[in-house]
N, C-alpha and C. Protein backbone atom coordinates (compact mmCIF):
# COMPACT_ATOMS: atom_id res chain seq x y z
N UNK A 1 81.15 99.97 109.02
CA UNK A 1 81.76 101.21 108.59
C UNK A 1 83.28 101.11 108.69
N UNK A 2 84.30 101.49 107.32
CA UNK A 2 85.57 101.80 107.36
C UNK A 2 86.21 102.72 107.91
N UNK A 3 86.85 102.70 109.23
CA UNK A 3 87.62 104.19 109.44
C UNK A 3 87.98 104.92 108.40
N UNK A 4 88.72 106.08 108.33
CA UNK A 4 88.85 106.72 107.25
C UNK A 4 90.74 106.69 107.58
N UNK A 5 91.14 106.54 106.79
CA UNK A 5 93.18 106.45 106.83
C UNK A 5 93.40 108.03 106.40
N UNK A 6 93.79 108.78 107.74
CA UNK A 6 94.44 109.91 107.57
C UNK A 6 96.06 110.50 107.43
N UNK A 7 95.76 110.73 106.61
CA UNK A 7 97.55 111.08 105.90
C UNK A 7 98.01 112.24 106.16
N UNK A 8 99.29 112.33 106.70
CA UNK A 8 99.91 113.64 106.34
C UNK A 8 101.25 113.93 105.70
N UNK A 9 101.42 115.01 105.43
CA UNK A 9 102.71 115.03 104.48
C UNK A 9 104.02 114.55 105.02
N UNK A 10 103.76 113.99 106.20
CA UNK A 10 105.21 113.46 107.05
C UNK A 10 104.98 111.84 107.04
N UNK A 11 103.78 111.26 106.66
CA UNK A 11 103.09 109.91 106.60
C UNK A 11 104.37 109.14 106.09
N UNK A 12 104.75 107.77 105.73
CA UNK A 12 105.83 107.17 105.23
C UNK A 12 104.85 106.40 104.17
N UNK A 13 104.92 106.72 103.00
CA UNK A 13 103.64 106.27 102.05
C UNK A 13 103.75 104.59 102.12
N UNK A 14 105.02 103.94 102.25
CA UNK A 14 105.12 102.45 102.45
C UNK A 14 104.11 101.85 103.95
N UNK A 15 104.19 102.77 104.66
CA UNK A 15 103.54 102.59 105.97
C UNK A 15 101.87 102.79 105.34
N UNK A 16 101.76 103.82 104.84
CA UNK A 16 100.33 103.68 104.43
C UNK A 16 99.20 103.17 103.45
N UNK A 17 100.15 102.37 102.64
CA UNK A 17 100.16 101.36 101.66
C UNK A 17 99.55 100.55 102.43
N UNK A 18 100.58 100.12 103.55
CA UNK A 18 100.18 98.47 104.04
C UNK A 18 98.85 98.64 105.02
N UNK A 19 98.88 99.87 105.06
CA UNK A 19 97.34 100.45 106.40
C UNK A 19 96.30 100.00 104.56
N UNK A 20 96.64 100.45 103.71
CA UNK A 20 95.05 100.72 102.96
C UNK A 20 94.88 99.52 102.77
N UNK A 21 95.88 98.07 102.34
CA UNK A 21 95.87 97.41 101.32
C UNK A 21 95.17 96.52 102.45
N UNK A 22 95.34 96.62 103.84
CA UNK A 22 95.09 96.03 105.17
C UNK A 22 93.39 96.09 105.08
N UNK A 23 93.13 97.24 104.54
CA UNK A 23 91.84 97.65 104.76
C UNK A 23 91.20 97.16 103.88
N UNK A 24 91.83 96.94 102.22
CA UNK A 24 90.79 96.43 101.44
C UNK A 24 90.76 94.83 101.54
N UNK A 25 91.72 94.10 101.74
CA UNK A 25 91.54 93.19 101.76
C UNK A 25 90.47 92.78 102.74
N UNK A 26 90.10 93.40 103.87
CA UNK A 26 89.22 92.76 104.89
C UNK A 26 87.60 93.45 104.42
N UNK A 27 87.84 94.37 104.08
CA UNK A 27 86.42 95.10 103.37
C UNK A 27 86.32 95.78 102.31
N UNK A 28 86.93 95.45 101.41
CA UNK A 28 87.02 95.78 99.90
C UNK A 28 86.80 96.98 99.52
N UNK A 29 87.31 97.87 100.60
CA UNK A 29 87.16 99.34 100.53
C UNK A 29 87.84 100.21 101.54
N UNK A 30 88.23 101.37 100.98
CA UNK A 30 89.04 102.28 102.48
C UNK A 30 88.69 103.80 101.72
N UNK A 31 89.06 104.05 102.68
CA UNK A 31 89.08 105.92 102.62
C UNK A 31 90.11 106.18 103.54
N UNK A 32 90.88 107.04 102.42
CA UNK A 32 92.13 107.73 102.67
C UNK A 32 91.96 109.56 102.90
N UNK A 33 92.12 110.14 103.30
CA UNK A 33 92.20 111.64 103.49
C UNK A 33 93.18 112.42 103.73
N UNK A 34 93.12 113.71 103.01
CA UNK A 34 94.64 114.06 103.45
C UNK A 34 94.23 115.78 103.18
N UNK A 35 94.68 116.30 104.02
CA UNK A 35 94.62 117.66 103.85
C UNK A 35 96.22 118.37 103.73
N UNK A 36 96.21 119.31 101.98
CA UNK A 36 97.13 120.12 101.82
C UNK A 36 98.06 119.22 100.67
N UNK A 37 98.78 120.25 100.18
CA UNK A 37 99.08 119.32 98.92
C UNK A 37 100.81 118.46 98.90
N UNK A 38 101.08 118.17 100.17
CA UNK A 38 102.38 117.26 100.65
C UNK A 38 101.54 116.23 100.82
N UNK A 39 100.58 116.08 101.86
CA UNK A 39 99.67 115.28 102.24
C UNK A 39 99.11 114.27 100.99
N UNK A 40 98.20 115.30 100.33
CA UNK A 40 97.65 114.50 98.85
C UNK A 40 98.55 113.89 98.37
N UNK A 41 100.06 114.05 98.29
CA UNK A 41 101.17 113.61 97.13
C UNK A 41 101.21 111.72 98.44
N UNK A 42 101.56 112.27 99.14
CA UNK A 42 101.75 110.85 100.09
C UNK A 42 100.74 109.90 99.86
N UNK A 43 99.58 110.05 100.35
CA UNK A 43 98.24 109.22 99.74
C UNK A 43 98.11 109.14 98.46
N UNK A 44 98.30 109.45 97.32
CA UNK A 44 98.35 108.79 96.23
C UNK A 44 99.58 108.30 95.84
N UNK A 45 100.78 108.27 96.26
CA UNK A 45 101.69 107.48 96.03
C UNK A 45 101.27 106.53 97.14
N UNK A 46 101.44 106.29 98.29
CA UNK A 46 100.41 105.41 98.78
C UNK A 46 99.36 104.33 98.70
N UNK A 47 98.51 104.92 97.71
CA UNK A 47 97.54 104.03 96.75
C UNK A 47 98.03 103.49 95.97
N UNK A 48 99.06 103.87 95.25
CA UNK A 48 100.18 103.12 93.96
C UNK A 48 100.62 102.31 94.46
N UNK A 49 101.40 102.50 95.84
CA UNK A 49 102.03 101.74 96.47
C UNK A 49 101.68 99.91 96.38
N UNK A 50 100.05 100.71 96.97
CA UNK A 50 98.94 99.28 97.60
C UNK A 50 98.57 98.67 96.49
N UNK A 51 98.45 99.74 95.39
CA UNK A 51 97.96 98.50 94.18
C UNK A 51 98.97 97.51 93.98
N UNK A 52 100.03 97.50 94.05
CA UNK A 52 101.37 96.44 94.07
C UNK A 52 100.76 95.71 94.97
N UNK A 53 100.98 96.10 96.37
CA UNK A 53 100.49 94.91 97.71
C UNK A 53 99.40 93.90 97.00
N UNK A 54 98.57 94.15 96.33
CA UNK A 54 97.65 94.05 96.20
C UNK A 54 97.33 93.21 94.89
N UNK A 55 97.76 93.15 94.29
CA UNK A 55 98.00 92.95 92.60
C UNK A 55 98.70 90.84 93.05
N UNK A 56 99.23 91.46 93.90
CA UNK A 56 99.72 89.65 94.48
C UNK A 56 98.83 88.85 95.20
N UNK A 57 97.53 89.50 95.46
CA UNK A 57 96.18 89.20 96.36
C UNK A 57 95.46 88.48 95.13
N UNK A 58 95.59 89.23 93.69
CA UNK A 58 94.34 89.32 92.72
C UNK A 58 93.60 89.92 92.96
N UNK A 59 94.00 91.47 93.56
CA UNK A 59 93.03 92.32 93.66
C UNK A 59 93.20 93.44 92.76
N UNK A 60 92.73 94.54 91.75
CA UNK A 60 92.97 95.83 91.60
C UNK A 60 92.09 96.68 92.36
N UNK A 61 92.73 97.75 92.14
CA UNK A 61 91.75 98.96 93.07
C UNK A 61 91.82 100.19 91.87
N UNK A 62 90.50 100.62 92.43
CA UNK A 62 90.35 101.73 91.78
C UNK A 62 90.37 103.30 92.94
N UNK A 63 90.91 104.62 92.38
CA UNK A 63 90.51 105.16 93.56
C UNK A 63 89.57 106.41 93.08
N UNK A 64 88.52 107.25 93.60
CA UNK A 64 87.97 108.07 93.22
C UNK A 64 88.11 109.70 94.15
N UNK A 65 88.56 110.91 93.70
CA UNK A 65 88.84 111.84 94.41
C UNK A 65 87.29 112.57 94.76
N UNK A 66 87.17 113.09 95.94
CA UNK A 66 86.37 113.89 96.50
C UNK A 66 86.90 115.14 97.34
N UNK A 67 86.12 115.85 97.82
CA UNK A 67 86.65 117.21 97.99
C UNK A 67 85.62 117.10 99.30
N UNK A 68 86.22 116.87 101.05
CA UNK A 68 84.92 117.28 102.08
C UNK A 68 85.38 117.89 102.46
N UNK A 69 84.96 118.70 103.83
CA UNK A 69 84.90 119.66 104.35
C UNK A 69 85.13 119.37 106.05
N UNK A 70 85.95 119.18 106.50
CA UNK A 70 86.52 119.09 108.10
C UNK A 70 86.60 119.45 109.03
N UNK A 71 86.29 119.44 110.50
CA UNK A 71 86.33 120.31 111.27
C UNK A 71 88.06 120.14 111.88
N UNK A 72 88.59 121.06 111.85
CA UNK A 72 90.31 120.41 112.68
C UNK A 72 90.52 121.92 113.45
N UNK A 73 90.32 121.19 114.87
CA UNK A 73 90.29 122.31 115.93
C UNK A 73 89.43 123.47 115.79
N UNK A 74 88.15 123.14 115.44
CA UNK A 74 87.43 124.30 115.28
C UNK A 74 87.51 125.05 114.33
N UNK A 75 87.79 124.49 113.36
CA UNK A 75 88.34 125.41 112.23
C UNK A 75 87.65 124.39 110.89
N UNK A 76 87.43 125.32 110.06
CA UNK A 76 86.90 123.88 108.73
C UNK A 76 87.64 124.15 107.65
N UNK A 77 88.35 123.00 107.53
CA UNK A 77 89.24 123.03 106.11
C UNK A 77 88.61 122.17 105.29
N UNK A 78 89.09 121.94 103.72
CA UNK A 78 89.21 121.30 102.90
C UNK A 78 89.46 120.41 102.78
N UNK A 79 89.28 119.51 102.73
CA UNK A 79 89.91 117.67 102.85
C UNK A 79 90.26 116.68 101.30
N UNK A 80 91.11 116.60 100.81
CA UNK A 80 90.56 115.55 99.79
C UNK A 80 90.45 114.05 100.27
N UNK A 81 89.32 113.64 99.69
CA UNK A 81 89.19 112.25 100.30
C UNK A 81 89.45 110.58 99.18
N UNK A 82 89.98 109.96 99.38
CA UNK A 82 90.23 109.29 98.05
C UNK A 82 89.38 107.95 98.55
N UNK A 83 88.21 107.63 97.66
CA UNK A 83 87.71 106.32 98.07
C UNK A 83 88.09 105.12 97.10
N UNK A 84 88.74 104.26 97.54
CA UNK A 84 89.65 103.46 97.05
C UNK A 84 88.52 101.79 97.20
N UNK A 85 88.16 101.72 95.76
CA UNK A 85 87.42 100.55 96.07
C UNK A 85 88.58 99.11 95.04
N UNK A 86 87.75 98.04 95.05
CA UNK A 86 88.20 97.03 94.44
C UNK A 86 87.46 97.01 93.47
N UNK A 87 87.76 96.84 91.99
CA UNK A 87 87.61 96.93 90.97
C UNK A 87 87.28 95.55 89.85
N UNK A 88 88.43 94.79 90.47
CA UNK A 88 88.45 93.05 89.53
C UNK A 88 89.04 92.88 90.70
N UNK A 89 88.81 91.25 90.21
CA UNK A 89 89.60 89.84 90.91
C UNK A 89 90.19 89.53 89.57
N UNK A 90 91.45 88.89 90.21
CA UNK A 90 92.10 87.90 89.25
C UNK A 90 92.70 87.20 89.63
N UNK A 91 93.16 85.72 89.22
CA UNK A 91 93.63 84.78 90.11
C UNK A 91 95.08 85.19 90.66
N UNK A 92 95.71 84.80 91.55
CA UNK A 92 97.25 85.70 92.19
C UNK A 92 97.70 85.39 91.29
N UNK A 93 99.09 86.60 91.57
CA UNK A 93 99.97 86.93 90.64
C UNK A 93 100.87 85.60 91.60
N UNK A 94 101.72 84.50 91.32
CA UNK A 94 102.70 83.80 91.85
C UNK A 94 103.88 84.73 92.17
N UNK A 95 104.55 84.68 93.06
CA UNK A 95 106.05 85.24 93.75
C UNK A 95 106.70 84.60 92.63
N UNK A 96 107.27 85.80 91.72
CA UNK A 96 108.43 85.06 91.18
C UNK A 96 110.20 85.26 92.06
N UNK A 97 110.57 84.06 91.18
CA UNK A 97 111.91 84.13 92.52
C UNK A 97 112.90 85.29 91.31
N UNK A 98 113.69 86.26 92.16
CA UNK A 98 114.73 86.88 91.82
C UNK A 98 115.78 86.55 91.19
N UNK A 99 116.27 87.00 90.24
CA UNK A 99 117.42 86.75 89.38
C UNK A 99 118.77 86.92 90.50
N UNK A 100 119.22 85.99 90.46
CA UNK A 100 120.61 86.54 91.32
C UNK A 100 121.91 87.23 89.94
N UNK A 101 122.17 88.47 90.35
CA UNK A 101 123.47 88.53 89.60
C UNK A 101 124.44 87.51 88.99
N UNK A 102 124.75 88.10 87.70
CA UNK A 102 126.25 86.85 87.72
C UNK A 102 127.16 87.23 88.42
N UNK A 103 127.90 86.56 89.02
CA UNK A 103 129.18 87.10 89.63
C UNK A 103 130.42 86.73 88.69
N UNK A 104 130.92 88.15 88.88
CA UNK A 104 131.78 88.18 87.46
C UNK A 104 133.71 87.85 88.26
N UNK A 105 134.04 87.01 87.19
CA UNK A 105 135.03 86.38 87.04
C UNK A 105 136.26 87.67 88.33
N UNK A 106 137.05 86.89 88.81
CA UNK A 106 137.91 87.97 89.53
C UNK A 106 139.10 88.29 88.41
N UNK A 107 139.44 89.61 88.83
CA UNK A 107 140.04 90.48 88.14
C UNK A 107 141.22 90.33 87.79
N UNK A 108 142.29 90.23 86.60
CA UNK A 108 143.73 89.81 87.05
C UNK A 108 144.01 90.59 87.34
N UNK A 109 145.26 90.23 87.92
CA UNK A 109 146.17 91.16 88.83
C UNK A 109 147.03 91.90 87.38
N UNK A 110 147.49 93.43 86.97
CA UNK A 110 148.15 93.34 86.06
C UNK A 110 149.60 94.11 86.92
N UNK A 111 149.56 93.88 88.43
CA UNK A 111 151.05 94.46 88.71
C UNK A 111 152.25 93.14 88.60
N UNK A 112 153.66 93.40 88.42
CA UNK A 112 154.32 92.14 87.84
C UNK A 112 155.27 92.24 89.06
């Protein structure tokens, strides 16, 4: 069984990228949750995030929304739950190396 990756609208979506992408790679599946709609925005940028992480693995992901029902402090809210599976393989994407800038010529001087 996958823990479930709980998000909140204060989450750092780069931080929770590397929690999901952590997760599929070892079990080709995660569940993300997030209650309230700051929350939801973090976990699916989040998931965008990981499909990048991820895309350099040869992995895609797919994610599917659900709607459960939570107990938080005795209280039952709404949850959306995003189950984020793997979709294809494809062979890795290679690291390409970075363009370095040109560095542009120095400036003349035009004081005389």
């Amino acid at each position: 069984m996958v823990d479930t990756i709980k998000v909140s609208a204060k989450s750092r979506s780069t931080s929770v990228a590397g929690a999901i992408a952590g997760v599929i790679r070892e079990h080709k599946h995660a569940e993300v949750q997030a209650i309230g709609a700051g929350a939801v925005n973090q976990a699916v940028k989040a998931i965008a995030i990981a499909r990048g992480y991820l895309e350099r693995d040869g992995l895609d992901i797919a994610c599917i929304p659900t709607f459960v029902e939570v107990d938080v402090s005795g209280e039952e809210r709404t949850a959306v739950k995003l189950l984020v599976d793997v979709t294809r393989t494809f062979p890795p994407k290679p690291e390409t190396p970075r363009e370095e800038a040109p560095v542009p010529p120095p400036a003349e001087s035009t004081s005389k």
